[in-house]
C-alpha atoms as a PDB file:
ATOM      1  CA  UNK A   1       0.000   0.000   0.000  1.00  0.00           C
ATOM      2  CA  UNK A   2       1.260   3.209  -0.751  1.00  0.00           C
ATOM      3  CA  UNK A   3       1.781   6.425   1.751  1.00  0.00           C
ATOM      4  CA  UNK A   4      -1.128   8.189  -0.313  1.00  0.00           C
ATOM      5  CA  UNK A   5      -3.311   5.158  -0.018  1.00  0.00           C
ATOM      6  CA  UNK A   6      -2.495   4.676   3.713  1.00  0.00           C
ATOM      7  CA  UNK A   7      -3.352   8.774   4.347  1.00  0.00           C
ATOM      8  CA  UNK A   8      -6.438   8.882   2.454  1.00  0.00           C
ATOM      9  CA  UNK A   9      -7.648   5.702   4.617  1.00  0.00           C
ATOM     10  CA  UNK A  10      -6.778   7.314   8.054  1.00  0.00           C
ATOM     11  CA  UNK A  11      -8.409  10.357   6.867  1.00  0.00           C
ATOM     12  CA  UNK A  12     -11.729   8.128   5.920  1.00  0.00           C
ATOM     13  CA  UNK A  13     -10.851   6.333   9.557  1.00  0.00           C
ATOM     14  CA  UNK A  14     -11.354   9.880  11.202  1.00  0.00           C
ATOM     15  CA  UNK A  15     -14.231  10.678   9.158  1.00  0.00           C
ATOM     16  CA  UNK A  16     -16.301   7.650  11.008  1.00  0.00           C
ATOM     17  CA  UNK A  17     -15.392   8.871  14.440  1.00  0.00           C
ATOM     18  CA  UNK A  18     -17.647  11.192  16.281  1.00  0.00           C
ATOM     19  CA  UNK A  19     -14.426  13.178  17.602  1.00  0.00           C
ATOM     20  CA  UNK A  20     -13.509  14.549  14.299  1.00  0.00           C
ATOM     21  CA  UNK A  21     -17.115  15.356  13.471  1.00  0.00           C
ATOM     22  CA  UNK A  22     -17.179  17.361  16.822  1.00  0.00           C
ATOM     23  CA  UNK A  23     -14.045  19.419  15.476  1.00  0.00           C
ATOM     24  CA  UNK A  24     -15.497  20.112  12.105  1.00  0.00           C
ATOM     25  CA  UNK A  25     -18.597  21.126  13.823  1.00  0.00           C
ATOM     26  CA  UNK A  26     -16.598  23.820  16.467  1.00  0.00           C
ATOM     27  CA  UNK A  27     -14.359  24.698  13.489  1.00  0.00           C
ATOM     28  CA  UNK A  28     -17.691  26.031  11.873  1.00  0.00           C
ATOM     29  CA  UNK A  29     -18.652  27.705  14.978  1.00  0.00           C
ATOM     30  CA  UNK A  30     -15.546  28.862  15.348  1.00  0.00           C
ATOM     31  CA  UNK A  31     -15.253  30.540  11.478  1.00  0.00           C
ATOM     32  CA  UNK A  32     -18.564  31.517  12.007  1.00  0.00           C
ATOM     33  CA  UNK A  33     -18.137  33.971  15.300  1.00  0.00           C
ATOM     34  CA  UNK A  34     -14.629  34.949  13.783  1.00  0.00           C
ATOM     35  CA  UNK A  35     -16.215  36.362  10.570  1.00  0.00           C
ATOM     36  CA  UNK A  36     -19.030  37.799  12.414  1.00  0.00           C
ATOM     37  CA  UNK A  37     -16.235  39.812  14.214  1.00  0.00           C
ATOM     38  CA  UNK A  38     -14.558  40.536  10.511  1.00  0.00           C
ATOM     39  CA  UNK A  39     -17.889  41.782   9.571  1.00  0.00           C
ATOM     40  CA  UNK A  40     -19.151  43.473  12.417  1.00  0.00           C
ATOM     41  CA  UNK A  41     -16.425  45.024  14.113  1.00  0.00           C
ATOM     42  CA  UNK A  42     -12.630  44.808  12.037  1.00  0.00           C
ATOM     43  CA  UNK A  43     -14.325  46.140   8.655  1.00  0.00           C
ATOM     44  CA  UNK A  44     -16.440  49.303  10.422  1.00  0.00           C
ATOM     45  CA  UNK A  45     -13.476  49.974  12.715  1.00  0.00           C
ATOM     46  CA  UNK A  46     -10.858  49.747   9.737  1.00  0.00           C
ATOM     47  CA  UNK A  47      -9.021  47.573  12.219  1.00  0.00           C
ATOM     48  CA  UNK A  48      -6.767  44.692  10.588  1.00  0.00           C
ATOM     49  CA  UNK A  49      -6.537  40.832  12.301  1.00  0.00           C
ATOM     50  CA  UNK A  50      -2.838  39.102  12.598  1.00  0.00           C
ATOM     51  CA  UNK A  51      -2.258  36.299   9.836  1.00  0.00           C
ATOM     52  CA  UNK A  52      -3.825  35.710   6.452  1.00  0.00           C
ATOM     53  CA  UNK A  53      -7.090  37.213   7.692  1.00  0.00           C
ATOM     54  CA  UNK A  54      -5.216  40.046   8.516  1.00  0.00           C
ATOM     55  CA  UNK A  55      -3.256  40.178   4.962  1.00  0.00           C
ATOM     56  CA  UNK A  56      -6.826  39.586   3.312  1.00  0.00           C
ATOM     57  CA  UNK A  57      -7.909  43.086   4.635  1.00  0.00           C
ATOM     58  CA  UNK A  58      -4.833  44.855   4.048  1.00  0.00           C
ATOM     59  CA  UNK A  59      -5.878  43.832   0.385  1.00  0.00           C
ATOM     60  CA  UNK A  60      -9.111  44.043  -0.253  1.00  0.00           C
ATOM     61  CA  UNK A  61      -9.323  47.757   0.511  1.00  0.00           C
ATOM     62  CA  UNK A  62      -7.996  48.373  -2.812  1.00  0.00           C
ATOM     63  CA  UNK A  63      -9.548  45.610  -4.620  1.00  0.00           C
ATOM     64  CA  UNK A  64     -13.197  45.120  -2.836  1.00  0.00           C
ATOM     65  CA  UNK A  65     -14.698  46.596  -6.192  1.00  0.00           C
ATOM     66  CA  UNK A  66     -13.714  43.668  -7.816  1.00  0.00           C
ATOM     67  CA  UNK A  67     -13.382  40.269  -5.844  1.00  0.00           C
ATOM     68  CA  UNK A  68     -15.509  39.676  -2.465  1.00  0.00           C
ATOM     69  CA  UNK A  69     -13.310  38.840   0.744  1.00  0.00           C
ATOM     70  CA  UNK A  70     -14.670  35.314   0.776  1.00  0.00           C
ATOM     71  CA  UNK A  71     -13.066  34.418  -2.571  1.00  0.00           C
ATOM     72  CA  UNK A  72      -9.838  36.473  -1.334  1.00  0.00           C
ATOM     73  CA  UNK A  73      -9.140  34.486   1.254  1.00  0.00           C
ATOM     74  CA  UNK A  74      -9.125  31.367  -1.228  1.00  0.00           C
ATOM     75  CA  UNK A  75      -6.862  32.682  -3.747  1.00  0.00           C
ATOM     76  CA  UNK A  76      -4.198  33.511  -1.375  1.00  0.00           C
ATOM     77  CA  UNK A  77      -4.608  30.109   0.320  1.00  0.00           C
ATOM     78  CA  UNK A  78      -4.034  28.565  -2.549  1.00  0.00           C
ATOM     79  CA  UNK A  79      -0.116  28.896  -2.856  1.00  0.00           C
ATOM     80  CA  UNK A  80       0.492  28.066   0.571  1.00  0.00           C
ATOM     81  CA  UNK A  81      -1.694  24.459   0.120  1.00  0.00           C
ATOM     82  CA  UNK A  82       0.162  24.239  -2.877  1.00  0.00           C
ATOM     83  CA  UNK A  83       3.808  25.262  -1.121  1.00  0.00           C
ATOM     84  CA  UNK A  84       2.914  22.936   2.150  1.00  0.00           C
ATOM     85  CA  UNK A  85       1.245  19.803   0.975  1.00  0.00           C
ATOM     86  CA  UNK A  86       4.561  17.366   0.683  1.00  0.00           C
ATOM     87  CA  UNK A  87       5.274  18.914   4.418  1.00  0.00           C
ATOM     88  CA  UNK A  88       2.090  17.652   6.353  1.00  0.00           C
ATOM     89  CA  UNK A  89      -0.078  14.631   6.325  1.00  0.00           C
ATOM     90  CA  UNK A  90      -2.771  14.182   3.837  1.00  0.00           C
ATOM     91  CA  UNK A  91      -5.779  14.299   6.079  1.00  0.00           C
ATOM     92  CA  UNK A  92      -3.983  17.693   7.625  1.00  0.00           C
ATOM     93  CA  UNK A  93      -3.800  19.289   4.483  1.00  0.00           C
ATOM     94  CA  UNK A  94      -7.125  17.694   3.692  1.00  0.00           C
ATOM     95  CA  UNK A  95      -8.828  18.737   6.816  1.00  0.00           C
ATOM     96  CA  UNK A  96      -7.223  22.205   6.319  1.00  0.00           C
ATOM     97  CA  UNK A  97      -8.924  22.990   2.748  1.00  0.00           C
ATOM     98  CA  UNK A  98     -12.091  21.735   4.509  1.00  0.00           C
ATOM     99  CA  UNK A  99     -11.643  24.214   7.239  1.00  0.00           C
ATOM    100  CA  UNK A 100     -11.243  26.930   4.828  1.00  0.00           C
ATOM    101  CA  UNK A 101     -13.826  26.225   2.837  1.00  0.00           C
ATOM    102  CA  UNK A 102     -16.161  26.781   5.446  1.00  0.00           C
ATOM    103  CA  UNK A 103     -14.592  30.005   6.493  1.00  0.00           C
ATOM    104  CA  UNK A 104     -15.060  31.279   3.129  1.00  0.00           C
ATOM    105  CA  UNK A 105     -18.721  30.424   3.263  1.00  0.00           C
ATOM    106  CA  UNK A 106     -18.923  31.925   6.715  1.00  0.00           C
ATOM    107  CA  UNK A 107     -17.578  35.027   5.394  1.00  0.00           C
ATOM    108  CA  UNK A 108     -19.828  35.223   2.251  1.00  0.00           C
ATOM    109  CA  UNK A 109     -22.842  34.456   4.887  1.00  0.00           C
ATOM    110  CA  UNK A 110     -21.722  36.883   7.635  1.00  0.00           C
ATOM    111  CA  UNK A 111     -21.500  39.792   5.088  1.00  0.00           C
ATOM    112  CA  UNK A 112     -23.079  43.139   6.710  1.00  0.00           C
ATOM    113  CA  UNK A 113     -23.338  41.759   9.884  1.00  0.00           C
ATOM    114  CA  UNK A 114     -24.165  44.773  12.650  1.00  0.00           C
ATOM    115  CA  UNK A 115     -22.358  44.577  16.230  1.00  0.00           C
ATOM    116  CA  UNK A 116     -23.578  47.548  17.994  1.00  0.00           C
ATOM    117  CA  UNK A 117     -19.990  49.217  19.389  1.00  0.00           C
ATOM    118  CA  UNK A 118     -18.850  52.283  18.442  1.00  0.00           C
ATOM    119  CA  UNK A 119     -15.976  53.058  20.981  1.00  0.00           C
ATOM    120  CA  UNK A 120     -13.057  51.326  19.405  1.00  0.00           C
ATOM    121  CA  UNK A 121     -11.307  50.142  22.424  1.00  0.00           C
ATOM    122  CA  UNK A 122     -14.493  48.641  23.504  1.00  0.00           C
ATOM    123  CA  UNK A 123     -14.617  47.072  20.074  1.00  0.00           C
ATOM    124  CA  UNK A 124     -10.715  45.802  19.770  1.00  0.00           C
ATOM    125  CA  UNK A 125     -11.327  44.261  23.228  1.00  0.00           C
ATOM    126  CA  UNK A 126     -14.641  42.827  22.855  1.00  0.00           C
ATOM    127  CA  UNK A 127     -13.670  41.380  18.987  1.00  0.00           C
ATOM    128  CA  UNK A 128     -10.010  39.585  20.486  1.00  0.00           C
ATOM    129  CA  UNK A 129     -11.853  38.083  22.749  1.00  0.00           C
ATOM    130  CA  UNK A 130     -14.995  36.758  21.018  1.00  0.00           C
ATOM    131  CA  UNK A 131     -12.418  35.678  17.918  1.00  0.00           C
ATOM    132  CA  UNK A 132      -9.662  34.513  20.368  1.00  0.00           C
ATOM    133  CA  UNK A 133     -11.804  31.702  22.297  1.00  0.00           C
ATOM    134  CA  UNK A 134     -13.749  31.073  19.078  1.00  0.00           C
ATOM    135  CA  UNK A 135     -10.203  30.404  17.371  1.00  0.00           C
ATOM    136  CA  UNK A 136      -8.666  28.435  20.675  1.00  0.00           C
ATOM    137  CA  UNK A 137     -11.785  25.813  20.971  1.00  0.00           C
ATOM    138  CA  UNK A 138     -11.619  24.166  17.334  1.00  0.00           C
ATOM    139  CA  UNK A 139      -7.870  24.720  17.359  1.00  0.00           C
ATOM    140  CA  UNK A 140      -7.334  22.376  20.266  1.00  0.00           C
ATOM    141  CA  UNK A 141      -9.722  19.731  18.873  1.00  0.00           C
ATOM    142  CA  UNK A 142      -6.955  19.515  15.853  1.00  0.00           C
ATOM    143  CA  UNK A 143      -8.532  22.138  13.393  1.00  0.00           C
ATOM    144  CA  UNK A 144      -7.134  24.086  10.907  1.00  0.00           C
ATOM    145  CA  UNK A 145      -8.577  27.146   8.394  1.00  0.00           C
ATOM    146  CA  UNK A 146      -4.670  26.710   6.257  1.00  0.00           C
ATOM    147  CA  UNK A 147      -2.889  30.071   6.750  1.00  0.00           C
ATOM    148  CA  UNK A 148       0.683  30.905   7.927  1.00  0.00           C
ATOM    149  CA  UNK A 149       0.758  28.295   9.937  1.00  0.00           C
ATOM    150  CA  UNK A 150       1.666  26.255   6.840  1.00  0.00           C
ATOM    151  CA  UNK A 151       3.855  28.543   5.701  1.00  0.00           C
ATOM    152  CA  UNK A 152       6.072  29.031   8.740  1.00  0.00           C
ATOM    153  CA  UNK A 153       6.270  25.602   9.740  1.00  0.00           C
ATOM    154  CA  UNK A 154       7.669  25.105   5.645  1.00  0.00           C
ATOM    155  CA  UNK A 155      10.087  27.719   5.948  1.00  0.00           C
ATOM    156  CA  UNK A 156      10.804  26.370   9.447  1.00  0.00           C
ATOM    157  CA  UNK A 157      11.735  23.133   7.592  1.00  0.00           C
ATOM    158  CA  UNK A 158      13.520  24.073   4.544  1.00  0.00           C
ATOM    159  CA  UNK A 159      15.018  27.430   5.840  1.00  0.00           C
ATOM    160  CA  UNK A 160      15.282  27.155   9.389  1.00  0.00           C
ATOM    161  CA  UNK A 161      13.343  30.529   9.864  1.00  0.00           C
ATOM    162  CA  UNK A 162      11.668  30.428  13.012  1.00  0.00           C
ATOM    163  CA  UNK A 163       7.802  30.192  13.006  1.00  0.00           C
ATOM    164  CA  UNK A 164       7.756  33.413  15.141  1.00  0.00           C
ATOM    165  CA  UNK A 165       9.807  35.566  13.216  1.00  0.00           C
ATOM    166  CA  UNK A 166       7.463  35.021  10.194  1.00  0.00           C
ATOM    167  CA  UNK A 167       3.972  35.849  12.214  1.00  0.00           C
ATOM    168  CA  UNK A 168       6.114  38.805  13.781  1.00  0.00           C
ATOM    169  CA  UNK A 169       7.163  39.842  10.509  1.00  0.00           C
ATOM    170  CA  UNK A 170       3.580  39.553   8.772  1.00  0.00           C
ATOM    171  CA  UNK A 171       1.813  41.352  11.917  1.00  0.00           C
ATOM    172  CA  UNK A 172       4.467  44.008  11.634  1.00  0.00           C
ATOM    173  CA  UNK A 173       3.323  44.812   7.896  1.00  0.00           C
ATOM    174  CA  UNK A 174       0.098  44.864   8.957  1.00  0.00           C
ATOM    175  CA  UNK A 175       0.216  47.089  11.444  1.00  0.00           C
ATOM    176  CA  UNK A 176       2.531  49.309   9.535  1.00  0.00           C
ATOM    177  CA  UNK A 177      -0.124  48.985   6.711  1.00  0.00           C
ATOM    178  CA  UNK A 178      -3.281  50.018   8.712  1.00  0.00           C
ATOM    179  CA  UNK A 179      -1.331  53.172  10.215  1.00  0.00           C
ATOM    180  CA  UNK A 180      -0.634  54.081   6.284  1.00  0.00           C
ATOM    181  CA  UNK A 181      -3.864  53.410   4.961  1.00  0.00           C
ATOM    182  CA  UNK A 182      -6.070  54.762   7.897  1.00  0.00           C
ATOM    183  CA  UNK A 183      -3.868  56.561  10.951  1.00  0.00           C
ATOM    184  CA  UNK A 184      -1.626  55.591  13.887  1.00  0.00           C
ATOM    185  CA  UNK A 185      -4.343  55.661  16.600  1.00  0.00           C
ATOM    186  CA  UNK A 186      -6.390  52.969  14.277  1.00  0.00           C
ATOM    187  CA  UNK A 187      -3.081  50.892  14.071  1.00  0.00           C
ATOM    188  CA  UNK A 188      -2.418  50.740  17.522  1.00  0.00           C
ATOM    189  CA  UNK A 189      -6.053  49.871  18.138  1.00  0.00           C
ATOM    190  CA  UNK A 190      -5.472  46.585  16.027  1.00  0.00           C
ATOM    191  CA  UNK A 191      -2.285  46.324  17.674  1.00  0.00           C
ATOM    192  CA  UNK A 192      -4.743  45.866  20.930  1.00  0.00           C
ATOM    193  CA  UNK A 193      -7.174  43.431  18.787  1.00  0.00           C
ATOM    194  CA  UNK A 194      -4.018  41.241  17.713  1.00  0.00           C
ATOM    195  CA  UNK A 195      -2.685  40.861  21.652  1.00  0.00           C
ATOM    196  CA  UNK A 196      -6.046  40.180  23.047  1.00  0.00           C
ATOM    197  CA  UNK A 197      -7.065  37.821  19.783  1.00  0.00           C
ATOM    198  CA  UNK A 198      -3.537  36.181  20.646  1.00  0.00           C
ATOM    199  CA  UNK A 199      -3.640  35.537  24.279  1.00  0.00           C
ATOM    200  CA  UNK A 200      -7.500  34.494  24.115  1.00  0.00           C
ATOM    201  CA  UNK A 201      -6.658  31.754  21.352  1.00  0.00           C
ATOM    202  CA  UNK A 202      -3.464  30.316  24.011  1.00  0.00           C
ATOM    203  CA  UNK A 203      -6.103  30.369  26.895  1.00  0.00           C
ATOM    204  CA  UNK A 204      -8.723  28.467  24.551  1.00  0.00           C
ATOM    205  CA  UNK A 205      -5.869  26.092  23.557  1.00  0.00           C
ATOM    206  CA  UNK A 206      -5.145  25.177  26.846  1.00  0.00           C
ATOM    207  CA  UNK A 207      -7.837  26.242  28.839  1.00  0.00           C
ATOM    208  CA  UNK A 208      -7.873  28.225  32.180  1.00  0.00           C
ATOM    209  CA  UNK A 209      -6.619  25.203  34.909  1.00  0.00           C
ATOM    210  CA  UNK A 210      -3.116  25.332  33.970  1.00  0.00           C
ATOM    211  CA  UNK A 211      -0.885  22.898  35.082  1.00  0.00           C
ATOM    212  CA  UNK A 212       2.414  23.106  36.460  1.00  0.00           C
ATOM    213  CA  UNK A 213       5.018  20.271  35.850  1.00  0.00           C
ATOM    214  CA  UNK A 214       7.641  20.322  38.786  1.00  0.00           C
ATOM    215  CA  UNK A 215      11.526  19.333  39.543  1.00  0.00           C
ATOM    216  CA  UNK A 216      12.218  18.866  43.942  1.00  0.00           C
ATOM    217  CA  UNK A 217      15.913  18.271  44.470  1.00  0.00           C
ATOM    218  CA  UNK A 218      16.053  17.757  47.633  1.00  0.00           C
ATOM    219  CA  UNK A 219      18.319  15.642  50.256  1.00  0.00           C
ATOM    220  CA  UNK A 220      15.338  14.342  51.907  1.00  0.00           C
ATOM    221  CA  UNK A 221      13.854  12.959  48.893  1.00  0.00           C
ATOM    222  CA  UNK A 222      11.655   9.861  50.693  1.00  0.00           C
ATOM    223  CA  UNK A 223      10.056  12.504  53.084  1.00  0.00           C
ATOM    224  CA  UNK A 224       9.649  15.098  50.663  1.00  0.00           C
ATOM    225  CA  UNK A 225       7.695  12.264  48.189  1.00  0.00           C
ATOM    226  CA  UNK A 226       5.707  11.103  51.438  1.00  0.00           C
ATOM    227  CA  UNK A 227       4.805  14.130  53.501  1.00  0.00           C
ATOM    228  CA  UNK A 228       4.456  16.201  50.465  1.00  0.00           C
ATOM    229  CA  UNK A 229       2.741  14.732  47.164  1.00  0.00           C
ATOM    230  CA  UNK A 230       1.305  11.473  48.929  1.00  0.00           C
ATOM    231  CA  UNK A 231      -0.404  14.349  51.127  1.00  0.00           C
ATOM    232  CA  UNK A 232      -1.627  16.159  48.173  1.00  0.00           C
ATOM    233  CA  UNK A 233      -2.644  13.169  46.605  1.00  0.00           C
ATOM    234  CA  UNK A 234      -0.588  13.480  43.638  1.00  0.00           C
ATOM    235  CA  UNK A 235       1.900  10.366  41.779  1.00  0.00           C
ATOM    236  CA  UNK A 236       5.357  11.683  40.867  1.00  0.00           C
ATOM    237  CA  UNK A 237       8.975   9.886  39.900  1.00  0.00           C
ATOM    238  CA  UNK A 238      12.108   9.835  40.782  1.00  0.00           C
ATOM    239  CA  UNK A 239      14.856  10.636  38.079  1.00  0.00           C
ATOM    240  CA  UNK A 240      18.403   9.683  39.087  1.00  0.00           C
ATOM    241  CA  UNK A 241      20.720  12.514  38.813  1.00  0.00           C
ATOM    242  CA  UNK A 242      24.400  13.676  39.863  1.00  0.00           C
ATOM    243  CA  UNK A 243      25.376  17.070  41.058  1.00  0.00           C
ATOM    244  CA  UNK A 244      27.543  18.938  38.860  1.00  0.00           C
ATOM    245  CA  UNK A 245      28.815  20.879  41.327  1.00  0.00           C
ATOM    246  CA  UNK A 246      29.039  18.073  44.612  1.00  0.00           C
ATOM    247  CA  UNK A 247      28.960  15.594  42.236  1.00  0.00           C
ATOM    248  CA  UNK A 248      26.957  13.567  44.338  1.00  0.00           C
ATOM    249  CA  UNK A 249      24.103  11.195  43.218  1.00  0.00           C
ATOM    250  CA  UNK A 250      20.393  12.120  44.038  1.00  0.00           C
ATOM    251  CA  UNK A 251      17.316  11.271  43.322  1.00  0.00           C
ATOM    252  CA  UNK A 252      15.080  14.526  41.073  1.00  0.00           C
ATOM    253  CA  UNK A 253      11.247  14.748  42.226  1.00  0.00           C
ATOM    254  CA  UNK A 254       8.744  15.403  38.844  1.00  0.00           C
ATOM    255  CA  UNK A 255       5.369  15.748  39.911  1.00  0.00           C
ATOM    256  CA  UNK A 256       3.149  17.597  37.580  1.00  0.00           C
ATOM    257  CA  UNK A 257      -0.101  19.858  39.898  1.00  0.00           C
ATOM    258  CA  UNK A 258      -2.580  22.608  39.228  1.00  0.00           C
ATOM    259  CA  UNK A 259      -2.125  25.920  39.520  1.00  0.00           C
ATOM    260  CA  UNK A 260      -4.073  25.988  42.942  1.00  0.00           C
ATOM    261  CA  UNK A 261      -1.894  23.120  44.424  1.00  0.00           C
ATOM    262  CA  UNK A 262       1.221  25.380  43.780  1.00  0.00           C
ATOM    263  CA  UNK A 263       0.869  27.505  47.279  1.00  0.00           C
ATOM    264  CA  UNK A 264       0.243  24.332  49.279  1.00  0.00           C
ATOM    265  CA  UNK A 265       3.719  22.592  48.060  1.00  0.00           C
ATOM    266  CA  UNK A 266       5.414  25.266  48.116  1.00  0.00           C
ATOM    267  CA  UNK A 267       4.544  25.407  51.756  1.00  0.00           C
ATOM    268  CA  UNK A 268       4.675  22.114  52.521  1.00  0.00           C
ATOM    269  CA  UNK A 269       8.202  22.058  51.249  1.00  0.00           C
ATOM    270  CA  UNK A 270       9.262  24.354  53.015  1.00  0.00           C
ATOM    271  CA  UNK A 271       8.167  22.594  56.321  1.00  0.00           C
ATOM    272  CA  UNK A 272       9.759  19.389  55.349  1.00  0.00           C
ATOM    273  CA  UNK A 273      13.140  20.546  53.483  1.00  0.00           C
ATOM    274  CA  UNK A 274      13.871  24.646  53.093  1.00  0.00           C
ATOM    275  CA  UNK A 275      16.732  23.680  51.535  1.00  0.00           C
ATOM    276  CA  UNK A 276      15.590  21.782  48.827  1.00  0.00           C
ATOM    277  CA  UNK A 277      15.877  23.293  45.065  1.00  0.00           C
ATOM    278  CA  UNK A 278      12.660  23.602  43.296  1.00  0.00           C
ATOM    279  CA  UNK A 279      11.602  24.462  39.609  1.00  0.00           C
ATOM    280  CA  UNK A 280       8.753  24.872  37.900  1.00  0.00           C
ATOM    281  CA  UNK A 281       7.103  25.036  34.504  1.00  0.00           C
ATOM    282  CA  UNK A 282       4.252  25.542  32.598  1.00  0.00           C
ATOM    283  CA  UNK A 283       2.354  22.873  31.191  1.00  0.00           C
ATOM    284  CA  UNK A 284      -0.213  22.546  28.417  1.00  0.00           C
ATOM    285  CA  UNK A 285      -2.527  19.179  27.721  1.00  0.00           C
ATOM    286  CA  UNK A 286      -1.764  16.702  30.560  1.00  0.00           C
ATOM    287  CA  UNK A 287      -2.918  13.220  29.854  1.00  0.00           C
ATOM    288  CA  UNK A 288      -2.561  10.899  32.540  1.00  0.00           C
ATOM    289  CA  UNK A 289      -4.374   9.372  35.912  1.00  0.00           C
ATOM    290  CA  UNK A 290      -6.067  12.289  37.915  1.00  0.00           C
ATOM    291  CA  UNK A 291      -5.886  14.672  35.172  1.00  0.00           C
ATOM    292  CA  UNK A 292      -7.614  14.146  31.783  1.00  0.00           C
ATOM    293  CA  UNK A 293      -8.426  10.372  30.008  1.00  0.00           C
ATOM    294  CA  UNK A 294      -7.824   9.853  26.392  1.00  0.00           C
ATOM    295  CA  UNK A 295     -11.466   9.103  26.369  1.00  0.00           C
ATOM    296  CA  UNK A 296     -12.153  12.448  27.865  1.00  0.00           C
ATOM    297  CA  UNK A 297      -9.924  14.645  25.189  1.00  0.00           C
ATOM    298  CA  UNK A 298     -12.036  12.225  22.578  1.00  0.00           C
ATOM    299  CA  UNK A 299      -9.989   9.198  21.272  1.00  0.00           C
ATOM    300  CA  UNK A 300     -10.815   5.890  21.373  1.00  0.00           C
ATOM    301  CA  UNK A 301      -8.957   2.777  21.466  1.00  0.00           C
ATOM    302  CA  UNK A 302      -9.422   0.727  18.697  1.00  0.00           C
ATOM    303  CA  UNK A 303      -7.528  -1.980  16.945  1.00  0.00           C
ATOM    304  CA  UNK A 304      -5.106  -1.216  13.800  1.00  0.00           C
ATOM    305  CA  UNK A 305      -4.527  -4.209  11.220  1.00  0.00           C
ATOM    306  CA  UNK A 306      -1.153  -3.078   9.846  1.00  0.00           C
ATOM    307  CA  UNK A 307      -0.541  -4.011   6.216  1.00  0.00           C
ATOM    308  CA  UNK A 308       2.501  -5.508   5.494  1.00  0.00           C
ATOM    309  CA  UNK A 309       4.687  -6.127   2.202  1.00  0.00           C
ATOM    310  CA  UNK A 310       6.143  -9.343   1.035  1.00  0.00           C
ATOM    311  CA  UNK A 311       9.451  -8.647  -1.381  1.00  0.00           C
ATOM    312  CA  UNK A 312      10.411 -11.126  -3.385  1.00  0.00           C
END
């Protein structure tokens, strides 16, 4: 069977589960409140969006008179499918064109749409944050409208350019663009509308209970694991280290908590070992016992019959 063939049936595969329908469906949802904020607040404000949507506006002032911003958004789609498809998996690239599809329709559909705000701060905040959650949801179920996204993780690949120098870049433009075209004070306005759009779409992505994943070095490692995280009710494991400055051997504490657990081991700690050495990190998705299921973040087991090849 060949890689094509083997792509086009897990992309049928995910087609007869209910989790990918449930994406599609919050991807439309998603497109849909997004182009009601295109409609109803970016265009009346003359405020620009980050990305391709944002790119699409700079545009179409000049060329609304003669192609609508549905179709606009297709044609400059089109070279980045046609730049990314050998980087990403068929039903990515497949599921991507779908998702943009249905923004263009949303777009077409949400055309002179009324949201009743004047004030423009009141309008850059309210829009990031309707947009940014909107955008977060269907992102984290493993949707996709196409983009820069392709295109930075492409030049990523073949350049080694840095995803976030490209969206920096392309923002940049923009904003330069909509202080050109319209004036400073409406620029930094969808300078506001970008931030709040970007750090809406994170907290959508990974959701409010953030988790924190934690190193305890600590010369009291038993008591630490026992008075500590069998108190709090939390598993953790031991990684064997050596100090590079002692050089002696310990044993590294990673225990991964929530945000609200954080002031309670940090006390408890304290009691048991103020001299231990503690770090800690943010954490995204965490699958695992007392935190999320696969069931519960939508996959299900099921069994794979792998093809196999006989050479002669």
């Amino acid at each position: 069977m060949s890689q094509i063939e083997e792509e086009l049936k897990e992309f049928f595969v995910a087609l007869c589960t209910w989790k990918y329908w449930y994406m599609l469906f919050m991807l439309a949802v998603g497109c849909f409140t997004f182009s009601f904020v295109v409609h109803g607040i970016l265009i009346p404000q003359n405020f620009f969006a980050g990305g391709l949507t944002g790119l699409t506006l700079f545009f179409y002032d000049s060329i609304s008179d003669y192609v609508s911003l549905s179709i606009l958004i297709v044609l400059l789609n089109i070279p980045i499918f046609f730049v990314g498809y050998r980087e990403f998996s068929l039903k990515y690239m497949l599921t991507s064109i779908i998702g943009m599809i249905i923004y263009s329709i949303s777009l077409k559909i949400t055309e002179g749409a009324y949201i009743p705000l004047e004030d423009p701060m009141i309008s850059a905040i309210f829009g990031g944050v309707v947009a940014g959650f909107a955008s977060g949801f269907y992102l984290r179920l493993g949707g996709s409208v196409g983009g820069l996204d392709i295109l930075g993780t492409v030049l990523k690949k073949r350049l080694e350019i840095p995803i976030g120098y490209l969206f920096n870049a392309i923002n940049f433009i923009i904003i330069t663009g909509n202080a050109i075209l319209y004036d400073l004070e409406t620029a930094l306005f969808t300078g506001v509308f970008m931030y709040i759009f970007s750090w809406c779409l994170q907290k959508g992505l990974i959701g409010f209970s953030q988790r924190k994943s934690v190193f305890i070095i600590s010369s009291k490692p038993e008591s630490v694991a026992e008075k500590i995280l069998q108190k709090m009710d939390r598993g953790f494991t031991y990684f064997h280290a050596s100090g590079g400055y002692a050089g002696g051997e310990k044993r590294v504490i990673y225990t991964v908590i929530n945000l609200l657990e954080l002031g309670r081991l940090k006390e408890y700690l304290f009691e048991t070992d103020p001299d231990a050495f503690i770090a800690i990190q943010d954490t995204g998705d965490v699958i695992g016992r007392r935190f999320l299921t696969w069931e519960e973040e939508g996959y299900r087991i099921r069994n794979k019959k792998k093809d196999t090849k006989i050479q002669n």
